[in-house]
Protein backbone atom coordinates (compact mmCIF):
# COMPACT_ATOMS: atom_id res chain seq x y z
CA UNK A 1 106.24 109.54 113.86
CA UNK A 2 103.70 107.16 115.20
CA UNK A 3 104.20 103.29 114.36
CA UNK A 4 100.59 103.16 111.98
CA UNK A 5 102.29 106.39 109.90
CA UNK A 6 105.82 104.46 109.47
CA UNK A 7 103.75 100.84 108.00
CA UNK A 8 101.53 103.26 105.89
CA UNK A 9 104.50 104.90 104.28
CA UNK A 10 106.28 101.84 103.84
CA UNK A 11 103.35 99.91 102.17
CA UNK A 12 102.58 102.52 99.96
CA UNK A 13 105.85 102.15 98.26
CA UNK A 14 106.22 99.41 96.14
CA UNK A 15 108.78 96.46 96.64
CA UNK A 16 110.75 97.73 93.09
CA UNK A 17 110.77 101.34 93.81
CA UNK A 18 113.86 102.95 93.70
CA UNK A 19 113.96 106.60 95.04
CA UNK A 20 116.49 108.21 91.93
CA UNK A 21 118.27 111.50 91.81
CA UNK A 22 116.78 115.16 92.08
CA UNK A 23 113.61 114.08 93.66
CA UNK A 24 112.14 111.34 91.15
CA UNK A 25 110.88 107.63 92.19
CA UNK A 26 111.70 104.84 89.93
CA UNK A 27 109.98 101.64 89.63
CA UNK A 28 110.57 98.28 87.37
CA UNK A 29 108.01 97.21 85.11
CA UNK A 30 109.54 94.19 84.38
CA UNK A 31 113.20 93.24 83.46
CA UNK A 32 114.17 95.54 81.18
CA UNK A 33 111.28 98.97 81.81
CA UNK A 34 110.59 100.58 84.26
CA UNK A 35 108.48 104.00 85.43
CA UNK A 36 109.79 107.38 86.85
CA UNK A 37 107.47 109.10 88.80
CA UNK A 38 108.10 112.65 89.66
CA UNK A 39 107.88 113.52 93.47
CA UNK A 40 109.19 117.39 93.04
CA UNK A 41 110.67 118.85 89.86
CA UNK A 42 109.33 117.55 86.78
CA UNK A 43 111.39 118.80 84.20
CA UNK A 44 112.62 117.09 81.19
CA UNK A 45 116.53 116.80 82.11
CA UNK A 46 115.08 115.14 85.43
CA UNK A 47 113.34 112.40 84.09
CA UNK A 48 116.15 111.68 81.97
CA UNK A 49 118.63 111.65 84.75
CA UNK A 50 116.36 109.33 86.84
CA UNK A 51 116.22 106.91 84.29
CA UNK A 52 119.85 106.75 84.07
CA UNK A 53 120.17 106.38 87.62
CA UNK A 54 117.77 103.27 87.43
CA UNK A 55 119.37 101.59 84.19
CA UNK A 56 122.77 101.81 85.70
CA UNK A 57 122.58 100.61 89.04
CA UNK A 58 119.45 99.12 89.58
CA UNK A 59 119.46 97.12 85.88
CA UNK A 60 123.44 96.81 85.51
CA UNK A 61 123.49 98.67 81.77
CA UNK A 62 126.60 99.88 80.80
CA UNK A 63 127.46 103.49 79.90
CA UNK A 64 126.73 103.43 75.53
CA UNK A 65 123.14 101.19 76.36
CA UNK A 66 120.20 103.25 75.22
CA UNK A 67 117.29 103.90 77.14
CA UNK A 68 113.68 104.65 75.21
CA UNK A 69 111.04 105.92 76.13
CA UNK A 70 108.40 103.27 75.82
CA UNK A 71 105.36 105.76 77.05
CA UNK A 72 104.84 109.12 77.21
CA UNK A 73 103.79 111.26 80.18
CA UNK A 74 100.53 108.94 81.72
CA UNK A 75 99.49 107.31 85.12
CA UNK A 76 101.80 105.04 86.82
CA UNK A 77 101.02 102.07 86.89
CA UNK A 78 103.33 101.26 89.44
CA UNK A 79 102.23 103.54 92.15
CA UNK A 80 98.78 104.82 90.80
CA UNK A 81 100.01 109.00 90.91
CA UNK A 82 98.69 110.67 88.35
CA UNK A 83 102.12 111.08 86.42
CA UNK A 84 105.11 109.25 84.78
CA UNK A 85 106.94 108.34 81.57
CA UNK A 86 107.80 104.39 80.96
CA UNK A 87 111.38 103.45 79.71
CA UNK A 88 112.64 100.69 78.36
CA UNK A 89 115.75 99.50 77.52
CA UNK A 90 114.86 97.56 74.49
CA UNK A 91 113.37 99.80 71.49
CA UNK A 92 109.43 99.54 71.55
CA UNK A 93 108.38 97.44 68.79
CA UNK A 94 106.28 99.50 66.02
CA UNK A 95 107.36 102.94 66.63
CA UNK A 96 110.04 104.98 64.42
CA UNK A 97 113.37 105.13 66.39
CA UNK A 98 115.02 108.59 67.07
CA UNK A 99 117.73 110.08 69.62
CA UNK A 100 116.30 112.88 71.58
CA UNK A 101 118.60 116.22 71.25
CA UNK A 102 119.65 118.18 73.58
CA UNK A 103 116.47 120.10 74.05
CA UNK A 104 113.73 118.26 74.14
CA UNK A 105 110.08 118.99 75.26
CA UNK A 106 108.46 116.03 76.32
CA UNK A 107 108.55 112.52 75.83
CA UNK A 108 107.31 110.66 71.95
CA UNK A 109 107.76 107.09 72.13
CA UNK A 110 110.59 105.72 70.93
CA UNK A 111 113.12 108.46 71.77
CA UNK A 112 116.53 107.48 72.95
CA UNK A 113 119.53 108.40 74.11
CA UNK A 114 122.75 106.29 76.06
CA UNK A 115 122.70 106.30 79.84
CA UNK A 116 125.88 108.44 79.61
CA UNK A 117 123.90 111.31 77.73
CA UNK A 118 120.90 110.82 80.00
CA UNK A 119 123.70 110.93 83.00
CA UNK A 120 124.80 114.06 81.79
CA UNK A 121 121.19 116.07 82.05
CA UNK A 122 121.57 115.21 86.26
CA UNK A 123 124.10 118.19 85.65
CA UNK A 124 121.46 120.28 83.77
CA UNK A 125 119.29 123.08 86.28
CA UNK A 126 115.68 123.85 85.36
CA UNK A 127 114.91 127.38 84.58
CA UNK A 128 113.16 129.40 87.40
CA UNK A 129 111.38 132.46 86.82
């Protein structure tokens, strides 16, 4: 790999991104949100598990802490690919509160579950035709 391709991969990654489990980027927002950005699978139980990864040892929250979803599946505004979901760990002012089950679809604002339960989906495999 040639010196120009090494600096362009390394400035096209921002200072805050975090490369998380099963093939997801994560990025902070500010103190307490942050983005993941798929960079391979994109299921559900992956975005979950990223997030996780990123609340407990990038932001230092403990194992019962919740994690929301602050935005739905949109642009990042991080790294400018065409998709990501925002979390927070604070609840997002205005929108109805609810824990996400254990099968979930997508991503509604203000869905929630602890970093343990989000932990537990980087055990979960996607279904493959």
């Amino acid at each position: 790999m040639t010196y120009a391709v090494f600096a362009a991969l390394l400035l096209s990654t921002p200072v805050s991104a975090f490369n998380a489990r099963l093939g997801f980027q994560t990025a902070a927002l500010s103190n307490s949100s942050f983005e993941v950005i798929p960079r391979g699978r994109t299921d559900v139980d992956g975005y979950w598990c990223a997030a996780a990864d990123f609340a407990r040892r990038t932001l230092g929250a403990g194992w019962q802490q919740r994690i929301y979803v602050q935005r739905g599946y949109g642009p990042s505004e991080a790294t400018g690919r065409r998709t990501a979901v925002q979390f927070s760990l604070a609840a997002p002012d205005g929108v109805p509160q609810q824990s996400s089950g254990v099968f979930s679809s997508g991503f509604q604002p203000g869905y929630s579950m602890s970093v343990q339960a989000a932990n537990a989906r980087c055990n979960f495999r996607p279904f493959v035709d």
